[in-house]
Protein backbone atom coordinates (compact mmCIF):
# COMPACT_ATOMS: atom_id res chain seq x y z
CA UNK A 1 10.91 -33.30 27.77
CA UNK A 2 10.25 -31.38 24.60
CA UNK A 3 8.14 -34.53 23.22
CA UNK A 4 6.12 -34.58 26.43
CA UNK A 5 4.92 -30.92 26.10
CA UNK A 6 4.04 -31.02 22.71
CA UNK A 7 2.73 -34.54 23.55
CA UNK A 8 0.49 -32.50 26.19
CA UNK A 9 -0.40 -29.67 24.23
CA UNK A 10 -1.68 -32.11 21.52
CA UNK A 11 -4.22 -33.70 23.93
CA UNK A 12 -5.68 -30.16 25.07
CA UNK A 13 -6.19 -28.91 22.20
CA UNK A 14 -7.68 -32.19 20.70
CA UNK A 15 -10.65 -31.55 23.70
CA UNK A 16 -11.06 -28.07 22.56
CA UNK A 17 -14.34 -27.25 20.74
CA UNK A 18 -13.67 -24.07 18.51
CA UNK A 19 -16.92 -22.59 16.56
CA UNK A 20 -15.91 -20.36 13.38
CA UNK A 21 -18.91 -18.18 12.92
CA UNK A 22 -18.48 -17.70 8.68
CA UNK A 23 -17.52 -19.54 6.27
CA UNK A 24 -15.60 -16.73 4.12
CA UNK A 25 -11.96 -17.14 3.54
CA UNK A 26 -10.95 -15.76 6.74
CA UNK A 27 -13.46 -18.40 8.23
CA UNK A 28 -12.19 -21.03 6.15
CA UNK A 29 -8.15 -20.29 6.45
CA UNK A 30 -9.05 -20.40 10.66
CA UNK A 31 -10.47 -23.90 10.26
CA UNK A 32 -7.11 -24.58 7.80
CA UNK A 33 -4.67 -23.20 10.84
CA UNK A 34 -6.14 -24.96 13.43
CA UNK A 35 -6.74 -28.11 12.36
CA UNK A 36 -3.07 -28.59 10.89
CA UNK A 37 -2.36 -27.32 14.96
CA UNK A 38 -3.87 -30.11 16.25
CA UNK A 39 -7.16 -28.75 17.20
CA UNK A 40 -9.56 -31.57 16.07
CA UNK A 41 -13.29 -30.24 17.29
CA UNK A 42 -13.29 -27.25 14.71
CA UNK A 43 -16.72 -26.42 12.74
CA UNK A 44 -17.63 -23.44 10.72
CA UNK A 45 -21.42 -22.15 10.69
CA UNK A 46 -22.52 -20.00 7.98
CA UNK A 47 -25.58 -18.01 7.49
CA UNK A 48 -26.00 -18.86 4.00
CA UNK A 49 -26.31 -21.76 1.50
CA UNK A 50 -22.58 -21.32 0.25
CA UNK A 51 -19.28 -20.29 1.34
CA UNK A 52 -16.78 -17.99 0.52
CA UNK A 53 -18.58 -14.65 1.36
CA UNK A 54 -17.72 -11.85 -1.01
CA UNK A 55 -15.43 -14.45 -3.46
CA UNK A 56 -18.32 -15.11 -5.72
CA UNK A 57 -18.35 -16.40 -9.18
CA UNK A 58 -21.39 -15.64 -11.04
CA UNK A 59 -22.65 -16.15 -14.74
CA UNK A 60 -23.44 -14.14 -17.51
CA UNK A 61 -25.05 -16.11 -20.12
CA UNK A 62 -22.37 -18.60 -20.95
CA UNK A 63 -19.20 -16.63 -19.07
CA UNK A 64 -18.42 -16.49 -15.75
CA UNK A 65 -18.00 -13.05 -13.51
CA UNK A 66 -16.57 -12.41 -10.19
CA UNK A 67 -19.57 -10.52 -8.60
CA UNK A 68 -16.99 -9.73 -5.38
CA UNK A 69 -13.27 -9.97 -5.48
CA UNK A 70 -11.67 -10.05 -8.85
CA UNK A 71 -7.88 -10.11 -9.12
CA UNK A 72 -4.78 -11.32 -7.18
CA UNK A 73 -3.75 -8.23 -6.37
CA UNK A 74 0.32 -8.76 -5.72
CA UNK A 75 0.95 -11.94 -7.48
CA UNK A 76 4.15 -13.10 -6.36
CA UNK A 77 5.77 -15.12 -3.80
CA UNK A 78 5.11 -13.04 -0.68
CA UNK A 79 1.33 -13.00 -1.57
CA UNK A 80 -0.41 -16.17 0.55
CA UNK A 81 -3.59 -16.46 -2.07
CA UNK A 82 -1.30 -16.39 -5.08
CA UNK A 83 1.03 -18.96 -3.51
CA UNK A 84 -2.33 -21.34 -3.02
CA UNK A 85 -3.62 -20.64 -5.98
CA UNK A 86 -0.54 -21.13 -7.84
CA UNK A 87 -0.49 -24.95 -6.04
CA UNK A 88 -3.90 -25.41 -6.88
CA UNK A 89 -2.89 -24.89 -10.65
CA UNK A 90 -5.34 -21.97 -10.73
CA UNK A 91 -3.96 -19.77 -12.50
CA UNK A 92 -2.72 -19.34 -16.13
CA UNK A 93 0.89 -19.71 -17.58
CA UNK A 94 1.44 -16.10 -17.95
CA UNK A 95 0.57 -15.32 -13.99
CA UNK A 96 3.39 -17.71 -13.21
CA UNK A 97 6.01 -16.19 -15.14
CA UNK A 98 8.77 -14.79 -12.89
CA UNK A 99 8.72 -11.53 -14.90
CA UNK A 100 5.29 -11.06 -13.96
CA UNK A 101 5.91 -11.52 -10.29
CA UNK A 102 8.96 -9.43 -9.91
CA UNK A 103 7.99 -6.13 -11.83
CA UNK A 104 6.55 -3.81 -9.42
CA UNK A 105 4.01 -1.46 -11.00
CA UNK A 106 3.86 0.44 -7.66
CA UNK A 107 0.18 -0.63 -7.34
CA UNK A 108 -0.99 1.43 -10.65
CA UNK A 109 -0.22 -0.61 -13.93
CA UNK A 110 0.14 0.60 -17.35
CA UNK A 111 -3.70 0.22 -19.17
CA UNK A 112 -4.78 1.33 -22.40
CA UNK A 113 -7.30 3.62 -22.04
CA UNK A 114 -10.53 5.34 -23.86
CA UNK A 115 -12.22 9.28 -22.74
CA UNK A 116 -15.77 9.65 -23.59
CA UNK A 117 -17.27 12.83 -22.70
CA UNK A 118 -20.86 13.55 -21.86
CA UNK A 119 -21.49 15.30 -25.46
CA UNK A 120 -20.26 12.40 -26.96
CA UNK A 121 -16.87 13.53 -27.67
CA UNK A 122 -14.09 11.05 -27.70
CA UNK A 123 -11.16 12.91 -26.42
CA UNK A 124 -7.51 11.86 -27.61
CA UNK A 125 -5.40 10.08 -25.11
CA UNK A 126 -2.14 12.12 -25.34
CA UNK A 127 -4.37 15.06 -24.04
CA UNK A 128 -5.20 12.76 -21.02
CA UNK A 129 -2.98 10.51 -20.12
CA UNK A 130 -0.19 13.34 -18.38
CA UNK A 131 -3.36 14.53 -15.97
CA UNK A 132 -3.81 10.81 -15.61
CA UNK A 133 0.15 10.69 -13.97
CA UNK A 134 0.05 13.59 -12.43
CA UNK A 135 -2.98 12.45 -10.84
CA UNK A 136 -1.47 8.86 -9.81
CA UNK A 137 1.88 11.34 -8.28
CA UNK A 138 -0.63 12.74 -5.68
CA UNK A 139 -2.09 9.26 -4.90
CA UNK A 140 1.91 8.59 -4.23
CA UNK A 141 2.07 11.88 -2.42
CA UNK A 142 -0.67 10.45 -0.28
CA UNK A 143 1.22 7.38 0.33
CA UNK A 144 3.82 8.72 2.01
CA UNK A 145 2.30 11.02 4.86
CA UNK A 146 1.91 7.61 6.78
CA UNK A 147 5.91 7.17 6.89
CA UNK A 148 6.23 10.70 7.62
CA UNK A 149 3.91 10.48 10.69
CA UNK A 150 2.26 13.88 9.51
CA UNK A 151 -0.80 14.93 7.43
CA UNK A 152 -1.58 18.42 6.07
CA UNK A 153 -5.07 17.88 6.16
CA UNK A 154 -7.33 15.05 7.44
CA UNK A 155 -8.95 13.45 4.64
CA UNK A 156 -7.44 12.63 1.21
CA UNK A 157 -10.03 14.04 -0.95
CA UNK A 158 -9.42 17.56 0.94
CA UNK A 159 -5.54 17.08 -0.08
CA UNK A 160 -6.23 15.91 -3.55
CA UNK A 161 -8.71 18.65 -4.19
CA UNK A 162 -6.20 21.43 -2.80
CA UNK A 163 -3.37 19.71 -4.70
CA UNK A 164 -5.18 19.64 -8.19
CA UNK A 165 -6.36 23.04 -7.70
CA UNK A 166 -2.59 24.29 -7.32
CA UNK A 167 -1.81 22.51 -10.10
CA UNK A 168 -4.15 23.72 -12.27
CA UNK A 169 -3.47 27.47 -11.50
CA UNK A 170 0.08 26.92 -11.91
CA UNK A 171 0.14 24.86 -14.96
CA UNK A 172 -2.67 25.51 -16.92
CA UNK A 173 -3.02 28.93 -16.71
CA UNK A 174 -2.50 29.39 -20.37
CA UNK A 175 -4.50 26.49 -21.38
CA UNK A 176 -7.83 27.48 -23.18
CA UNK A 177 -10.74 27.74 -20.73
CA UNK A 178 -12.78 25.09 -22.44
CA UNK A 179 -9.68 22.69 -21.95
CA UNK A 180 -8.94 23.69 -18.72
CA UNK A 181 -12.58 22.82 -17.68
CA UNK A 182 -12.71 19.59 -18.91
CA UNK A 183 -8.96 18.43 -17.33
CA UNK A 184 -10.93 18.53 -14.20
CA UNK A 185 -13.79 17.16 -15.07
CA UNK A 186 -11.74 13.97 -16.17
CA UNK A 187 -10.45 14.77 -12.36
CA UNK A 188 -13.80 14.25 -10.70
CA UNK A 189 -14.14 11.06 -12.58
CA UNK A 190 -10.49 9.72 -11.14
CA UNK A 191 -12.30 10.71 -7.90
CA UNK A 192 -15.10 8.32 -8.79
CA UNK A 193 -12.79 5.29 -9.39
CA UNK A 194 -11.15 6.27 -5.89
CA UNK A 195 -14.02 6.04 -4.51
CA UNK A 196 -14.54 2.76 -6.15
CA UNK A 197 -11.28 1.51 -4.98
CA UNK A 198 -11.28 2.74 -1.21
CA UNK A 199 -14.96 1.46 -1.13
CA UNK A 200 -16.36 5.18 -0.11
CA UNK A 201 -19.05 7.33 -0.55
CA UNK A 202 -16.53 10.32 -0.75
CA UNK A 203 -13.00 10.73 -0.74
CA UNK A 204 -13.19 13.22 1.69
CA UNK A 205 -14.27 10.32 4.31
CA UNK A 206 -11.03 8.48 3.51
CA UNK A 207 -8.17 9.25 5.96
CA UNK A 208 -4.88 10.78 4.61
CA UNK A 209 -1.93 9.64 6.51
CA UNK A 210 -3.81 6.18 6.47
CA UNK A 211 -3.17 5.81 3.03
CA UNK A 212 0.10 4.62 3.41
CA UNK A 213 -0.46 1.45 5.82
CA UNK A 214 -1.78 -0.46 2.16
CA UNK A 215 1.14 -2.31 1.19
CA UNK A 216 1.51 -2.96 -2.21
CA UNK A 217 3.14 -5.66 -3.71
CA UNK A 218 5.32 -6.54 -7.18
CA UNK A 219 3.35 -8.19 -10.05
CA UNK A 220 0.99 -7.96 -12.63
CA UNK A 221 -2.43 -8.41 -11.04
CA UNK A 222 -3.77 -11.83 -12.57
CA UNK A 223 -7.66 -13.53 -12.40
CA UNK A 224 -8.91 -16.93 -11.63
CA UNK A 225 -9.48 -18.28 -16.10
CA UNK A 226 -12.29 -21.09 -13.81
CA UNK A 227 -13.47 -18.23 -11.35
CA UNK A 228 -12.57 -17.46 -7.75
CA UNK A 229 -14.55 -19.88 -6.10
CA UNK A 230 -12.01 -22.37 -7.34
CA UNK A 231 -10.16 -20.86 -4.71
CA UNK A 232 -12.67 -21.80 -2.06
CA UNK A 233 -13.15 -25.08 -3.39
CA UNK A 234 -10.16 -26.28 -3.47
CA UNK A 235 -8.82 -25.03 0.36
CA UNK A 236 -12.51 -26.29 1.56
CA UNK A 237 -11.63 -30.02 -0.23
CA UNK A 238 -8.60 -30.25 2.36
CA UNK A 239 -10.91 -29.79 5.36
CA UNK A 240 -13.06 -32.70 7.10
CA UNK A 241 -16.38 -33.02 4.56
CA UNK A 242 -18.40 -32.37 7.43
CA UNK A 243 -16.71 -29.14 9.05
CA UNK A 244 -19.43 -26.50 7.65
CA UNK A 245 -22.65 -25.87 8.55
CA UNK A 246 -25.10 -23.90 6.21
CA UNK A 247 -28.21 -21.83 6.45
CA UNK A 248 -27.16 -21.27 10.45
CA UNK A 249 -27.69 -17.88 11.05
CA UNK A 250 -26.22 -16.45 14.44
CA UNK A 251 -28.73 -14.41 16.75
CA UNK A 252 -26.21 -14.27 19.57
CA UNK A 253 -23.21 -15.17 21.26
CA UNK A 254 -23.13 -15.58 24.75
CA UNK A 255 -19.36 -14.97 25.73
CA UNK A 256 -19.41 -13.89 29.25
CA UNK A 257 -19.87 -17.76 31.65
CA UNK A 258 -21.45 -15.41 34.21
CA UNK A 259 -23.87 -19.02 35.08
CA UNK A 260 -20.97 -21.27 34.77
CA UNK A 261 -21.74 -23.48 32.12
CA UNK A 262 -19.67 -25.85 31.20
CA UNK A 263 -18.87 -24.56 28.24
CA UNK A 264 -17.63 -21.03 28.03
CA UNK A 265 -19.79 -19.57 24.91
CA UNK A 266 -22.84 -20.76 23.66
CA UNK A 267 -23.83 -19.63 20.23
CA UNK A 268 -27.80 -19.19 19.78
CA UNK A 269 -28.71 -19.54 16.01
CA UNK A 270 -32.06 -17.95 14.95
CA UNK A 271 -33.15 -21.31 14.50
CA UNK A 272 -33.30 -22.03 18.21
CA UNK A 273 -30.17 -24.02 18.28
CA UNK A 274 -27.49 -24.01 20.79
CA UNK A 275 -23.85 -24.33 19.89
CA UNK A 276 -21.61 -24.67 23.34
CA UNK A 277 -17.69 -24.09 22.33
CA UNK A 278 -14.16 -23.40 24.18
CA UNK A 279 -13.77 -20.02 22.03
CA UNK A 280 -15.56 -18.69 19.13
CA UNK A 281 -14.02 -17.03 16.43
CA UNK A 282 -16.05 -14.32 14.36
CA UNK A 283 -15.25 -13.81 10.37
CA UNK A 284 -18.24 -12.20 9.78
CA UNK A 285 -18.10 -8.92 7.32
CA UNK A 286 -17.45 -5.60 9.25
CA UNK A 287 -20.63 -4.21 7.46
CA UNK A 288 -22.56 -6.88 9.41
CA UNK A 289 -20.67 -5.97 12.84
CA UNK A 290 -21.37 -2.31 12.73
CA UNK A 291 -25.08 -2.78 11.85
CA UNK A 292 -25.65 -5.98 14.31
CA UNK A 293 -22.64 -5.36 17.39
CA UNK A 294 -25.08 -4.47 19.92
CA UNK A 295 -27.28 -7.62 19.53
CA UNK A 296 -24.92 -10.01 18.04
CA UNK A 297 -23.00 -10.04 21.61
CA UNK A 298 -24.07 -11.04 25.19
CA UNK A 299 -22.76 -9.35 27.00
CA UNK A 300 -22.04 -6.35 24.89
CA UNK A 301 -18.62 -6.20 23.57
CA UNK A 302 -15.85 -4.26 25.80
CA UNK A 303 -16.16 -0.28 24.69
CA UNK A 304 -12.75 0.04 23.19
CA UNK A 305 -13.85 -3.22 20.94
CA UNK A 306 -17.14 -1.33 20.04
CA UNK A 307 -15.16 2.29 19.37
CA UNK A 308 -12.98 0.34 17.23
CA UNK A 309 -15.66 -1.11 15.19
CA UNK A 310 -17.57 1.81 14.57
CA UNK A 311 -14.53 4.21 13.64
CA UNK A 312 -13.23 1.99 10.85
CA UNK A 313 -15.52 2.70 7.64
CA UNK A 314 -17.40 0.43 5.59
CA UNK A 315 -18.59 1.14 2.08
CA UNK A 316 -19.92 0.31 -1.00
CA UNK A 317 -18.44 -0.59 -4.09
CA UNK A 318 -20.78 -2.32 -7.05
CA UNK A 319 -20.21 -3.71 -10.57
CA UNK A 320 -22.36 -3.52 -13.26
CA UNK A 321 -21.96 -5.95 -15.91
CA UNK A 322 -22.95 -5.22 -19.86
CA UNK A 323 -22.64 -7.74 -22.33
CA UNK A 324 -22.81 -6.99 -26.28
CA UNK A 325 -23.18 -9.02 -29.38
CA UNK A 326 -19.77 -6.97 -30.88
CA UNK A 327 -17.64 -4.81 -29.16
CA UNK A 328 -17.78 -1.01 -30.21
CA UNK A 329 -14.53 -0.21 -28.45
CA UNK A 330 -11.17 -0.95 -29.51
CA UNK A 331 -9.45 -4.65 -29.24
CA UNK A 332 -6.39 -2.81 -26.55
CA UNK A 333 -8.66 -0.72 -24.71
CA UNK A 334 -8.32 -1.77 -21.49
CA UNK A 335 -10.77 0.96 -19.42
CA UNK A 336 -12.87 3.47 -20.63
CA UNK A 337 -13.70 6.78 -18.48
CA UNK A 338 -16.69 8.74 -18.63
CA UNK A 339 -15.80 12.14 -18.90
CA UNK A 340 -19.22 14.85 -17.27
CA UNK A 341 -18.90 18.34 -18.79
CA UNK A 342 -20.02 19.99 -15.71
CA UNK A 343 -17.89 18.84 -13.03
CA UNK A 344 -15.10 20.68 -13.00
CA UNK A 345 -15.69 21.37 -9.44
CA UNK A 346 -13.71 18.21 -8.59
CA UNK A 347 -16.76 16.22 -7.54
CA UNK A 348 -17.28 12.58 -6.61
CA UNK A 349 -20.97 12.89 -5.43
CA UNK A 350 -23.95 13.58 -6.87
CA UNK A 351 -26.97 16.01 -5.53
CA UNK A 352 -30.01 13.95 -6.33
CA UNK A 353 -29.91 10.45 -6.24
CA UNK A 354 -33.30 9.75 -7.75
CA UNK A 355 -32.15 11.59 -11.09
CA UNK A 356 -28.41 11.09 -11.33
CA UNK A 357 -27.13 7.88 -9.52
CA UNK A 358 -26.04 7.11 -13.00
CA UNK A 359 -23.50 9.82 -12.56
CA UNK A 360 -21.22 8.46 -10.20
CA UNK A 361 -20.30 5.33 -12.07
CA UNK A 362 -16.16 5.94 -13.17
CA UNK A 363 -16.29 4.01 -16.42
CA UNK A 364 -15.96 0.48 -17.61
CA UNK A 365 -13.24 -2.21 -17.31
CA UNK A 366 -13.34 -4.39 -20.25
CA UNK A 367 -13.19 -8.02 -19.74
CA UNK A 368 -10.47 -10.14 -21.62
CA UNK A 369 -9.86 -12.74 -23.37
CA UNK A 370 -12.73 -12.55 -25.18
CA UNK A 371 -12.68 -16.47 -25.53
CA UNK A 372 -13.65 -16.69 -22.12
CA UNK A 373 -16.01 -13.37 -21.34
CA UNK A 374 -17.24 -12.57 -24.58
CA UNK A 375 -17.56 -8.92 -25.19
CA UNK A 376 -18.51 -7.76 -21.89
CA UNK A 377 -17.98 -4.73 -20.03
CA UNK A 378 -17.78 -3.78 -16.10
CA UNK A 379 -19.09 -1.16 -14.71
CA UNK A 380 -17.76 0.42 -11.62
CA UNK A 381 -19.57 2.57 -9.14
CA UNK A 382 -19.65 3.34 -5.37
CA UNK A 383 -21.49 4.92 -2.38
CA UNK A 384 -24.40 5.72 -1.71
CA UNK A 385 -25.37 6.19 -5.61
CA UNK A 386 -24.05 2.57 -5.85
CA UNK A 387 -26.65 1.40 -3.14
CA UNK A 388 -29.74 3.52 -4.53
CA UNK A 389 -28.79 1.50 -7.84
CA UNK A 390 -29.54 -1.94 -5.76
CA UNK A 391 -32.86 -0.81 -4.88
CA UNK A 392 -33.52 -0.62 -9.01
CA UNK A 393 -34.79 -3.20 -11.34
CA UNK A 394 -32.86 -5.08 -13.95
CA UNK A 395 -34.89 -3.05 -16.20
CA UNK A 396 -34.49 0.43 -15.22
CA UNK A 397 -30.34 0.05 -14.63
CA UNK A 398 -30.83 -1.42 -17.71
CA UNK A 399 -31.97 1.50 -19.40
CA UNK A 400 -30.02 3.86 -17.68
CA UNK A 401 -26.84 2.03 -18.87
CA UNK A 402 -27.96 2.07 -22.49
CA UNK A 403 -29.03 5.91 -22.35
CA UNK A 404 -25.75 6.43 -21.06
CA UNK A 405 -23.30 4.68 -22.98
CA UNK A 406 -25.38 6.03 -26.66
CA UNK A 407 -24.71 9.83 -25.05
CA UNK A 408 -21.41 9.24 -24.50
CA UNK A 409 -20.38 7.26 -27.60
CA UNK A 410 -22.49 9.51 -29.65
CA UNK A 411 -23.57 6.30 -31.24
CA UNK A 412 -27.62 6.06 -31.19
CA UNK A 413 -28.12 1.93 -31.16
CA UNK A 414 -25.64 0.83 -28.82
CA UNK A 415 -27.81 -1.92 -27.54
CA UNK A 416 -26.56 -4.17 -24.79
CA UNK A 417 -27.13 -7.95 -24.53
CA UNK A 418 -27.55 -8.53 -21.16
CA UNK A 419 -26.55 -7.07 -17.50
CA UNK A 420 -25.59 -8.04 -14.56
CA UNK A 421 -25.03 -6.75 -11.08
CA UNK A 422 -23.98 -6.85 -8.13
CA UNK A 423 -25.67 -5.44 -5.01
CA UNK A 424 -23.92 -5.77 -1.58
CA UNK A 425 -24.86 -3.41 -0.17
CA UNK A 426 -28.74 -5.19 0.54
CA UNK A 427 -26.85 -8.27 1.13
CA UNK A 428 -27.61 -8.82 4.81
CA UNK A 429 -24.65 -10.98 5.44
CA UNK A 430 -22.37 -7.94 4.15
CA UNK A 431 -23.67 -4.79 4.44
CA UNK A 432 -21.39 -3.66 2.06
CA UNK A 433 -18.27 -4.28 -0.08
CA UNK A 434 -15.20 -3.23 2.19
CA UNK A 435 -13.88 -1.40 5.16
CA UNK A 436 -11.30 1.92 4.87
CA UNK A 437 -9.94 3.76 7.74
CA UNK A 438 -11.88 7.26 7.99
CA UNK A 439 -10.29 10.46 7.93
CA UNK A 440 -10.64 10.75 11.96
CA UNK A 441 -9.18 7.87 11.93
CA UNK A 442 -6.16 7.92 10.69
CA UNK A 443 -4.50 9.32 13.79
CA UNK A 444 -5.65 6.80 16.03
């Protein structure tokens, strides 16, 4: 009996045409699942000439860069991407090392770090680095309102703000004026690289309580040494050579079989073609739904589907890359933050885009080894200052990179190589980098 109904299900699902609108890695790990199932009419359509949506592996002169997703974040056994990657002999010795998968950092690891302020002071770390914890014990704070089923106040940037505030009338009340202004300034930039990390214009959009639902997993976060796209390359090498389609933009999907067709969804490209399929399943980037929903669907989606959509958020989050002929920071430095003189009002937006975009960027990662980036820096910066930077030439970020990094540095001929960066935001595939739950959110 039992080989009879699988016997059966085999043969229905063998006539079932299934249409994978994306060919990201949720796009491509749907084709993976359901072909291993037994489903055997599966194809992927993608809008563009390439796959793997926001994994993408870009150069910089000679090196590589991940222009979208950068690290394994999590690298251990419970972690699906690490487990492929790790059988794709992706990775490097040291990510495979059980020490590095079992030591859990709690989702903030130990880095080396550099202060720059905006007179060109460089400040010493063992004045930083305790406003630094105390700042990562409020991001842990946050964490746990979402076990507690509670939250003070609706957004995190509201708590943070109120939090630091305490602090700093409680602890720093004897603390020179001049001191005390600049600890939170160096707050307002750990708002920045929030911001960064949430993929928000403002902390205060981010939702509390929903802080918590990110779970966070042992292991030192590790990179691709070939790139990302190795990733992609390899799970795509496992599927049928013929399963994706490229340059097939969607202009609808026709879901409802109101004229009993005999399929039950056609999918209309914009080049005129017709796609009929047994189910269609969408991978396409939330940016794109929110922005496209109400045309992408026919009919329109059910209203709780729509609600849904629109309440998440979806933000940006851009790197700049700056290459160098020598490095002018030291060989541990791991991230340097810039340090503004006149925001000790515990801000993470700026009031005039045209004149200080440049503002909002946190800092710079740097990028190691050196044998395989060179000396090459990454710039991190979000929002809406992030997407006014997009609309800029290579030229004028350029220059506003170099201006910045001699003020800070105090060092007059800091001259970078070459830049690169990314711009997601214009990308009309993506419509951004990635989605957070909103502070009015977070109680849904």
């Amino acid at each position: 009996m039992k080989s009879a109904v699988v016997s059966t299900m085999t043969t229905s699902n063998a006539i079932k045409k299934i249409l994978i609108v994306g060919s990201g890695i949720a796009g491509i790990a749907a084709a993976h699942r359901l072909i291993k199932d037994g489903f055997r009419h599966v194809k992927i359509i993608e809008a563009t000439a390439r796959s793997g949506g926001r994994i993408k592996t870009g150069r910089l002169g000679d090196n590589i860069v991940e222009m979208g997703a950068n690290w394994i974040h999590g690298p251990c056994k419970e972690n699906p991407v690490f487990c492929l990657s790790e059988n794709y002999g992706l990775l490097e010795p040291e990510a495979l090392l059980p020490e590095n998968q079992t030591k859990d950092f709690k989702g903030y690891v130990p880095e080396v770090s550099t202060f720059f302020t905006s007179s060109g002071l460089q400040l010493n770390p063992d004045d930083m680095y305790p406003v630094l914890e105390m700042f990562l014990q409020l991001l842990n704070e946050c964490s746990e309102f979402n076990d507690k089923g509670e939250e003070p106040m609706p957004s995190m940037g509201e708590f943070l703000r109120s939090k630091v505030q305490q602090h700093a009338a409680e602890k720093w009340k004897d603390v020179a004026p001049s001191t005390r202004s600049r600890l939170l300034c160096f707050i307002s930039t750990m708002f920045k690289t929030e911001c960064c990390i949430h993929g928000t214009h403002s902390m205060d959009e981010v939702g509390l309580q929903a802080c918590g639902l990110y779970k966070t997993l042992p292991g030192r976060d590790c990179t691709f040494p070939g790139g990302y796209e190795g990733l992609i390359k390899n799970l795509l090498s496992e599927l049928p050579s013929d399963v994706v389609t490229y340059n097939r933009p969607v202009r609808c999907i026709h879901w409802s079989n109101s004229e009993k067709r005999p399929s039950p969804v056609v999918v209309e490209c914009e080049n005129g073609e017709k796609i009929q399929a047994d189910h269609v399943i969408v991978t396409v980037p939330l940016g794109y739904l929110k922005q496209h929903q109400s045309t992408l669907f026919h009919p329109p989606l059910p209203s709780h589907k729509s609600q849904s959509i629109q309440r998440f958020g979806f933000g940006t989050n851009n790197k700049i890359f700056v290459e160098f002929d020598s490095p002018w920071w030291d060989a541990d430095c791991d991230v340097i933050y810039l340090v503004w003189e006149d925001e000790e009002a515990l801000l993470d937006q700026v009031p005039d885009l045209k004149s200080s975009w440049i503002k909002k960027l946190m800092g710079f990662t740097t990028l190691k080894p050196v044998e395989r980036y060179g000396y090459t820096l990454c710039g991190w910066i979000a929002g809406h200052e992030s997407e006014y930077m997009e609309t800029l030439s290579e030229q004028e970020v350029t220059q506003a990179v170099t201006q910045l990094l001699r003020r800070f540095t105090g060092n007059p001929i800091i001259t970078p190589r070459r830049i690169l960066r990314s711009q997601w935001f214009h990308d009309p595939w993506t419509c951004g980098s990635y989605s957070f739950r909103r502070a009015a959110q977070s109680r849904i």
